[in-house]
N, C-alpha and C. Protein backbone atom coordinates (compact mmCIF):
# COMPACT_ATOMS: atom_id res chain seq x y z
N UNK A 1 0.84 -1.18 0.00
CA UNK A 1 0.00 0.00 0.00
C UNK A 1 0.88 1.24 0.00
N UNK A 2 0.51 1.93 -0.82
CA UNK A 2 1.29 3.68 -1.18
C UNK A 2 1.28 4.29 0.16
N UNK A 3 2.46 4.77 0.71
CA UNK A 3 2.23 5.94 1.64
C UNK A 3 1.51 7.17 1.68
N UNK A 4 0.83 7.65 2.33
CA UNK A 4 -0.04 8.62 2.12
C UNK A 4 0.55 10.01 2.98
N UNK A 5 0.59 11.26 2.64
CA UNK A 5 0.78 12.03 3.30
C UNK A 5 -0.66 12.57 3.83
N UNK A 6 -0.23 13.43 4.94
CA UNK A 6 -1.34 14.27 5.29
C UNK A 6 -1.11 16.01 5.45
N UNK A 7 -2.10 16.61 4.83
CA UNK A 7 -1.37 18.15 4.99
C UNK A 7 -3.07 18.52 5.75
N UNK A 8 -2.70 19.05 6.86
CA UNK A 8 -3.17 19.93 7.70
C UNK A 8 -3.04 21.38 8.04
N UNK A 9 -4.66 22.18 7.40
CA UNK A 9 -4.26 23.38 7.56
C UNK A 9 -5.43 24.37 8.47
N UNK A 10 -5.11 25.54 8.89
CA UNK A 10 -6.48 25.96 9.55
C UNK A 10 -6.38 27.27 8.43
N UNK A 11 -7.28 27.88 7.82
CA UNK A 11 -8.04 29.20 7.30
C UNK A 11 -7.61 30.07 8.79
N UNK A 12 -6.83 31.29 7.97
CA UNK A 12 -6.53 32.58 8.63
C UNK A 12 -7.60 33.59 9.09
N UNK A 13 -8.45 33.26 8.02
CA UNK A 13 -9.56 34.20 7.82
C UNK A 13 -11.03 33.87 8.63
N UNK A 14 -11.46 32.22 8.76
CA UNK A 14 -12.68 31.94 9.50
C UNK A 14 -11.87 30.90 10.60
N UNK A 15 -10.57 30.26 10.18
CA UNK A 15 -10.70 29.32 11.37
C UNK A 15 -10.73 27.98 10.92
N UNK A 16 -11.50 27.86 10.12
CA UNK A 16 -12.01 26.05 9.58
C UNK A 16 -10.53 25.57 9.05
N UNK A 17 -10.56 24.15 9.63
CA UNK A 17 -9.31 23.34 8.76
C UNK A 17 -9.92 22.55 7.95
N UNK A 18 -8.96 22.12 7.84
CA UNK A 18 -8.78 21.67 6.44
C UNK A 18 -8.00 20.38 6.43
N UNK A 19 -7.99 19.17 5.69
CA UNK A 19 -7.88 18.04 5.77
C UNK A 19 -7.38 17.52 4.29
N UNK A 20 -5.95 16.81 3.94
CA UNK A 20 -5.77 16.41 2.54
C UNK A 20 -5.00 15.43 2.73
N UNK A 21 -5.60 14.19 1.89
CA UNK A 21 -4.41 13.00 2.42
C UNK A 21 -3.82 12.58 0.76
N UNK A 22 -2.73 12.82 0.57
CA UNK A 22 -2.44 12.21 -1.05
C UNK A 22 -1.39 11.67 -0.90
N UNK A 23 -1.06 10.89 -2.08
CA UNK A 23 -0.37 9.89 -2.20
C UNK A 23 1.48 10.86 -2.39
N UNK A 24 2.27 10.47 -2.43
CA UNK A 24 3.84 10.78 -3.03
C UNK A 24 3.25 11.26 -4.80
N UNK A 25 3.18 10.76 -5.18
CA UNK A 25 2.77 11.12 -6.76
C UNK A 25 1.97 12.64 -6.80
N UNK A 26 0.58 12.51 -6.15
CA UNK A 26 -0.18 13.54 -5.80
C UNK A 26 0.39 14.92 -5.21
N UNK A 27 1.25 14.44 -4.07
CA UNK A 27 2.19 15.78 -3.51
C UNK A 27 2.95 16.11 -4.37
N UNK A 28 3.76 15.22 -5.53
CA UNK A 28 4.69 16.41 -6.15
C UNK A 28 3.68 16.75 -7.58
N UNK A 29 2.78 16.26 -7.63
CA UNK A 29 2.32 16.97 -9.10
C UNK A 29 1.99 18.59 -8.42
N UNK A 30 1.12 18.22 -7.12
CA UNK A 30 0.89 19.56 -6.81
C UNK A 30 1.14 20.64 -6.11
N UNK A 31 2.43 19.98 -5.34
CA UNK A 31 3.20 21.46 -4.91
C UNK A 31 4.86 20.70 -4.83
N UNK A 32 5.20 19.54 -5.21
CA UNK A 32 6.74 19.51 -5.89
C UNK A 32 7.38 19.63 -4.13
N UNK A 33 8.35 20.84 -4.15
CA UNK A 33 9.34 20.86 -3.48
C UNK A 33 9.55 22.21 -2.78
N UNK A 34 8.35 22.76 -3.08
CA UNK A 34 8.37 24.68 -2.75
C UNK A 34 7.94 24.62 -1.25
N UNK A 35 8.53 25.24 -0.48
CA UNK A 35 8.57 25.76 0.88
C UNK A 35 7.52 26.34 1.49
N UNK A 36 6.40 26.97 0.34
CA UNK A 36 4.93 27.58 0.52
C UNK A 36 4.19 26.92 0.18
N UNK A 37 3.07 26.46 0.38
CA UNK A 37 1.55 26.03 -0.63
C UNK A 37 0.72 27.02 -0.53
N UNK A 38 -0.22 27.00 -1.94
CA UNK A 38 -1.08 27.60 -1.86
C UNK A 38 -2.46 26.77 -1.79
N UNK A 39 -3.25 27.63 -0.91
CA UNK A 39 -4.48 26.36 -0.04
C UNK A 39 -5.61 27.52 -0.16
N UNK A 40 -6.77 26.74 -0.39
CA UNK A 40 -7.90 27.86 -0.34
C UNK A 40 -8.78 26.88 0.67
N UNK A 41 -9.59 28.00 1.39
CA UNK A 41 -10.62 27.24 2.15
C UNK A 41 -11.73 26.54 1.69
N UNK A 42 -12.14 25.60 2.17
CA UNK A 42 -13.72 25.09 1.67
C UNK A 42 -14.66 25.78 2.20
N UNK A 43 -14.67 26.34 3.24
CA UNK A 43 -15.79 27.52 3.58
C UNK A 43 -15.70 28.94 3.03
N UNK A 44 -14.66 29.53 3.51
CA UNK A 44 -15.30 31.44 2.91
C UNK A 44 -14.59 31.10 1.83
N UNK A 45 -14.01 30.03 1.06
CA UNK A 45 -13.23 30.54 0.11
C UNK A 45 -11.81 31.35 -0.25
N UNK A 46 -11.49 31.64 0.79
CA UNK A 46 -9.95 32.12 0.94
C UNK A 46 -9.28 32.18 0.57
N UNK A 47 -8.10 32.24 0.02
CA UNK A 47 -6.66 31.99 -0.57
C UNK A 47 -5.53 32.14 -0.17
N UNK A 48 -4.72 31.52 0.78
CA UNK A 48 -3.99 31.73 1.42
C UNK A 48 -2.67 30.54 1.27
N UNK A 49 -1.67 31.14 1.83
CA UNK A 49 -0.23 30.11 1.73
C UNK A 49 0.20 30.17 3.05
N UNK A 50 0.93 28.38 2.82
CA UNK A 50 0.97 28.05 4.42
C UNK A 50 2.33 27.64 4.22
N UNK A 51 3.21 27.07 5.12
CA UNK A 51 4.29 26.58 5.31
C UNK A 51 4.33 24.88 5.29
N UNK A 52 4.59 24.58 3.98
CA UNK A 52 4.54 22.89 3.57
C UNK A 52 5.11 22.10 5.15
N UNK A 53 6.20 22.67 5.62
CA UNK A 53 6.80 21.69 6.98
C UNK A 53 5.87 21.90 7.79
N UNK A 54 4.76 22.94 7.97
CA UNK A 54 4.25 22.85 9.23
C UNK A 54 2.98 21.98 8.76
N UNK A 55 2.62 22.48 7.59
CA UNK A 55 0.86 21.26 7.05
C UNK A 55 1.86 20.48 6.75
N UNK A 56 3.03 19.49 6.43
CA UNK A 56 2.67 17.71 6.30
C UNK A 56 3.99 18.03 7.02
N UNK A 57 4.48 18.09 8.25
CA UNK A 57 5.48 17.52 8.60
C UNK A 57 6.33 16.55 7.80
N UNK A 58 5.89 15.54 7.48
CA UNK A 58 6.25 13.99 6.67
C UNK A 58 6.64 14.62 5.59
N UNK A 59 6.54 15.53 4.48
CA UNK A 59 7.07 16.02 3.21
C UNK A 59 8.32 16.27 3.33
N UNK A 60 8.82 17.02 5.25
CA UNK A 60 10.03 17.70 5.13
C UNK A 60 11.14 16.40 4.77
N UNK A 61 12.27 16.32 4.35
CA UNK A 61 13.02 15.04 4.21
C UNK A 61 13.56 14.90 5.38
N UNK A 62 13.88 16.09 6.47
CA UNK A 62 14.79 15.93 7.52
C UNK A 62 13.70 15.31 8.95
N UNK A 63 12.47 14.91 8.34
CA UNK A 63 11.48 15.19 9.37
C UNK A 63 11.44 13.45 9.65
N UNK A 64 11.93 13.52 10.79
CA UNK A 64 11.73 11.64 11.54
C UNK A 64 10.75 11.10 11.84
N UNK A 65 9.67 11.69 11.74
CA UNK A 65 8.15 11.08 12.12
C UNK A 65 7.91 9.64 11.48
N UNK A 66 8.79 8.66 10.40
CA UNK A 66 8.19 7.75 10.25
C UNK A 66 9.57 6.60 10.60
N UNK A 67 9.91 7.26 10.95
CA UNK A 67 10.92 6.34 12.11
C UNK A 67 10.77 5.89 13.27
C-alpha cells in the first residue's frame, strides 16, 4: 500500500481546517518541493499560503516522524 501524506491546515480568515491526504505522486504533481503552498478554504473561500513543513510535517526530508 502507497504511503499517504497528510497536509493539515487551519483558514486565517474563518478558522475552519482543512484536511488532505495524497499519495507521493499527488504531492509532487501539486506542490513539488516549494517551501509555501497555496491552499484555499472550503468555507469562505480564501486563498492563502501556508508553510509545507508545518501542514505535512512527513514532506520535510529531515522530518523523523516515520521512524
Amino acid at each position: 500500500m502507497a504511503k499517504k501524506y497528510r497536509i493539515k491546515t487551519a483558514c486565517p480568515q474563518c478558522g475552519c481546517s482543512g484536511v488532505n491526504n495524497l499519495s507521493h505522486e499527488e504531492m509532487m504533481e501539486r506542490y513539488g518541493d516549494v517551501p509555501n503552498v497555496e491552499m484555499e478554504c472550503g468555507e469562505c473561500l480564501e486563498q492563502y499560503q501556508t508553510d509545507i513543513k508545518k501542514a505535512c510535517p512527513e514532506w520535510d526530508p529531515e522530518c523523523k516522524l516515520d521512524e
